[in-house]
C-alpha atoms as a PDB file:
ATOM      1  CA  UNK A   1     -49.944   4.782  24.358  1.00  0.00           C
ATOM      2  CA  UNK A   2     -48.994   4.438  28.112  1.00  0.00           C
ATOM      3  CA  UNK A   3     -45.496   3.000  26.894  1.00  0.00           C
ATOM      4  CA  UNK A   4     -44.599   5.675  24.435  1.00  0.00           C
ATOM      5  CA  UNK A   5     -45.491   8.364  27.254  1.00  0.00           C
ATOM      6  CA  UNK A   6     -43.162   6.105  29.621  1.00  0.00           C
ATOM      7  CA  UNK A   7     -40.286   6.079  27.026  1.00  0.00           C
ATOM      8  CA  UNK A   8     -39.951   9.425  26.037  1.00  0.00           C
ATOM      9  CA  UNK A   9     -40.473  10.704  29.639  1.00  0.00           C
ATOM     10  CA  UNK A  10     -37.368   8.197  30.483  1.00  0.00           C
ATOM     11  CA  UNK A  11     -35.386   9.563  27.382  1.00  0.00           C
ATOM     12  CA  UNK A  12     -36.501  13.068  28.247  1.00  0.00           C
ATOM     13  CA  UNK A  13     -34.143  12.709  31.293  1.00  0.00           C
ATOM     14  CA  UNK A  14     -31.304  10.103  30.032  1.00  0.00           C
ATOM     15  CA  UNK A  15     -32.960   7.086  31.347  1.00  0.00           C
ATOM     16  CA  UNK A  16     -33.708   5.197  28.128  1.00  0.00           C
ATOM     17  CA  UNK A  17     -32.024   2.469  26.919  1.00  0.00           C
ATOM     18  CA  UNK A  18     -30.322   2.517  23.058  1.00  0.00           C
ATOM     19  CA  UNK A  19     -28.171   0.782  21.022  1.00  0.00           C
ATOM     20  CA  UNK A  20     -25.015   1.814  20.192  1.00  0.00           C
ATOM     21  CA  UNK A  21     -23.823   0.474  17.294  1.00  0.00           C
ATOM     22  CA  UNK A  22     -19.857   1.412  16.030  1.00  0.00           C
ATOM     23  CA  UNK A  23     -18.694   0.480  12.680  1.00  0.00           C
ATOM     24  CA  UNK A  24     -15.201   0.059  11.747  1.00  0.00           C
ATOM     25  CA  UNK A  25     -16.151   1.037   7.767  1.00  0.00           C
ATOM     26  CA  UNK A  26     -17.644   3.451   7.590  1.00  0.00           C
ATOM     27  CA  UNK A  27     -16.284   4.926  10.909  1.00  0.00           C
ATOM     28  CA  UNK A  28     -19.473   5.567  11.995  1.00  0.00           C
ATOM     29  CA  UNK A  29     -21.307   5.669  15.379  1.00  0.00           C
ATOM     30  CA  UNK A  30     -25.255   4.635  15.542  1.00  0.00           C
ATOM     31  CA  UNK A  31     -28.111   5.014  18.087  1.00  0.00           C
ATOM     32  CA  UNK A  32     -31.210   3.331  17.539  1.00  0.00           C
ATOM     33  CA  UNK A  33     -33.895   3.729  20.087  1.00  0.00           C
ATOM     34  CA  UNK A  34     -35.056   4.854  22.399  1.00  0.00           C
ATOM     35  CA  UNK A  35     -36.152   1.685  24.251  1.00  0.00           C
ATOM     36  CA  UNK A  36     -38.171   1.761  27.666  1.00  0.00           C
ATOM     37  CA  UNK A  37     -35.980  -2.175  28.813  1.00  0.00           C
ATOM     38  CA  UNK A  38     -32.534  -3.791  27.722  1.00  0.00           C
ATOM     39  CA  UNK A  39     -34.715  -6.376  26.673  1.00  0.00           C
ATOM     40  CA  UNK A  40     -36.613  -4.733  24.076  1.00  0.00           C
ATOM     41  CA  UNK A  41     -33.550  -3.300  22.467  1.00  0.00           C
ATOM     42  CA  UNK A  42     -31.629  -6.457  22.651  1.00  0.00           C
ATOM     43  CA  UNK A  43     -34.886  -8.125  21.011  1.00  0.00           C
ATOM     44  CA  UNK A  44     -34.288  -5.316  18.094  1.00  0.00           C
ATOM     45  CA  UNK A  45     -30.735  -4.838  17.668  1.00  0.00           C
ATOM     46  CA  UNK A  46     -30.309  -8.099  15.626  1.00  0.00           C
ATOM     47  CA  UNK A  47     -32.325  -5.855  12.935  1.00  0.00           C
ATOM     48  CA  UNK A  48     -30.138  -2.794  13.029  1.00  0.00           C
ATOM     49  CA  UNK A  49     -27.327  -5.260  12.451  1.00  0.00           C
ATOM     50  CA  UNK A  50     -28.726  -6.653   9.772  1.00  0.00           C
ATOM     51  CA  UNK A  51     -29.642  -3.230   7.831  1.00  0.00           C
ATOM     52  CA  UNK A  52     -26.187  -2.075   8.669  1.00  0.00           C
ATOM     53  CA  UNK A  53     -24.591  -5.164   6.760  1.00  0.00           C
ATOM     54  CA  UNK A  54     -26.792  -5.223   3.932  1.00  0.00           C
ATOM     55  CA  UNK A  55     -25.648  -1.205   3.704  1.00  0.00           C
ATOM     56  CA  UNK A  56     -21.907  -2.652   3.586  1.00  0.00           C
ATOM     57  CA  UNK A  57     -21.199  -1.709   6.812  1.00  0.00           C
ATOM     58  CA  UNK A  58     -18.104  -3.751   8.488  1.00  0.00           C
ATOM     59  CA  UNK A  59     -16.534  -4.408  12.088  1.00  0.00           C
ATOM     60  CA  UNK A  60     -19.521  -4.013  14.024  1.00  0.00           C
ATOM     61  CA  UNK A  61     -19.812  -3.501  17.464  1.00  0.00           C
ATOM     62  CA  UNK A  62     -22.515  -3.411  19.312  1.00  0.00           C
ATOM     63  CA  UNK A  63     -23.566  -2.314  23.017  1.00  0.00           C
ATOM     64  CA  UNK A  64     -26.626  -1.662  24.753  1.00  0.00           C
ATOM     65  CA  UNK A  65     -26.766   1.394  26.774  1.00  0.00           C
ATOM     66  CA  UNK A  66     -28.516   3.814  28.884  1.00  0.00           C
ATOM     67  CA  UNK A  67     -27.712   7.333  27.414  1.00  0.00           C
ATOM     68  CA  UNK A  68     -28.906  10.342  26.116  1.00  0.00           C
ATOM     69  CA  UNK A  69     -27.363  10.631  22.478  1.00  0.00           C
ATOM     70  CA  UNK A  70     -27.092  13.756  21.192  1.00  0.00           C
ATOM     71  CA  UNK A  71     -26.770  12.646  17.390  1.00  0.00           C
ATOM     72  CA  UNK A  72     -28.261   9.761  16.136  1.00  0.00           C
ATOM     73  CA  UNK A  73     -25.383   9.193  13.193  1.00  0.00           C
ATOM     74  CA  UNK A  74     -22.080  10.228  13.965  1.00  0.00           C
ATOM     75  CA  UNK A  75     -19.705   9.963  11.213  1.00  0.00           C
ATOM     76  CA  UNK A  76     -15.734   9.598  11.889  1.00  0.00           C
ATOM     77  CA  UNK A  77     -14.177  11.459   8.488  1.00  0.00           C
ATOM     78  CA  UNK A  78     -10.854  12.117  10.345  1.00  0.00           C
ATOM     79  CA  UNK A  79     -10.247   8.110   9.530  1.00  0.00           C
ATOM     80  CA  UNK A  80     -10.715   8.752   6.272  1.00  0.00           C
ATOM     81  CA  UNK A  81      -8.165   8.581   3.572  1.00  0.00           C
ATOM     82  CA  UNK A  82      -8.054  12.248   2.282  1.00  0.00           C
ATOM     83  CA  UNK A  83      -7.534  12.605  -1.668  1.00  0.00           C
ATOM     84  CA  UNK A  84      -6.095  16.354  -1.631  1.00  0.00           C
ATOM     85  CA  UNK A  85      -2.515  15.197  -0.172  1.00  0.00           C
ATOM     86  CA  UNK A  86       0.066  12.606  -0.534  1.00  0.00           C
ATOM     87  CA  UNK A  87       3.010  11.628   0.548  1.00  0.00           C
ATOM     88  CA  UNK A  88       6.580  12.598  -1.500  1.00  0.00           C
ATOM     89  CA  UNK A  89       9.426   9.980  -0.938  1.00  0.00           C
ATOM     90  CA  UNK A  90      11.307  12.324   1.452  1.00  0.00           C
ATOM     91  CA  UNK A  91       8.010  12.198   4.326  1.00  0.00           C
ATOM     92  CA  UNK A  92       7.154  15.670   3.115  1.00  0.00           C
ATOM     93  CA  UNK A  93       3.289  15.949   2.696  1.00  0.00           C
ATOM     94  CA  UNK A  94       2.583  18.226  -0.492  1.00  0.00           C
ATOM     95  CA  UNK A  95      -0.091  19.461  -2.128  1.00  0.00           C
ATOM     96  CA  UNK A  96      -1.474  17.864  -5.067  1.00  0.00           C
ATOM     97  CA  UNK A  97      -2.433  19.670  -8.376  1.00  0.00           C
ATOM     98  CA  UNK A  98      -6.096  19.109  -8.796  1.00  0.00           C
END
């Protein structure tokens, strides 16, 4: 009990500890937390790793932090490959039919 009261009061003003997790595909940025010590989120960020491979996730990198996230998920579509344009051989970008 005390060490739920202790973490939120600590994320409450920035002071918790998460981990920040950045994939390369999908271009997404994860927080998982919030964590009262870098040790107990480096003892559970092997798991988040884990979930986020088994979800196909690639190029992970991962950091431990002190922050205050604002979203948990942030997803990255201006990496994406967008289907509603391509490219015509003179570097002109058209629109397509559909």
């Amino acid at each position: 009990m005390f060490k739920n009261i202790f973490t939120s009061i600590l994320e409450t003003v920035g002071l918790a500890v998460w981990v920040e997790i950045v994939t390369d595909s999908p271009h997404c940025t994860y927080y998982f937390g919030p964590f009262a010590s870098e040790s107990e989120a480096e003892s559970a960020k092997l798991g988040f790793i884990e979930d986020l491979e088994a979800e196909g996730s690639k190029g992970l990198s991962v950091m431990v932090k002190r922050c205050k996230p604002e979203k948990l998920t942030i997803y990255d579509d201006s990496m994406d490959f967008k289907l509603d344009r391509f490219f015509a051989f003179s570097g002109q970008t058209l629109k397509s039919l559909n």
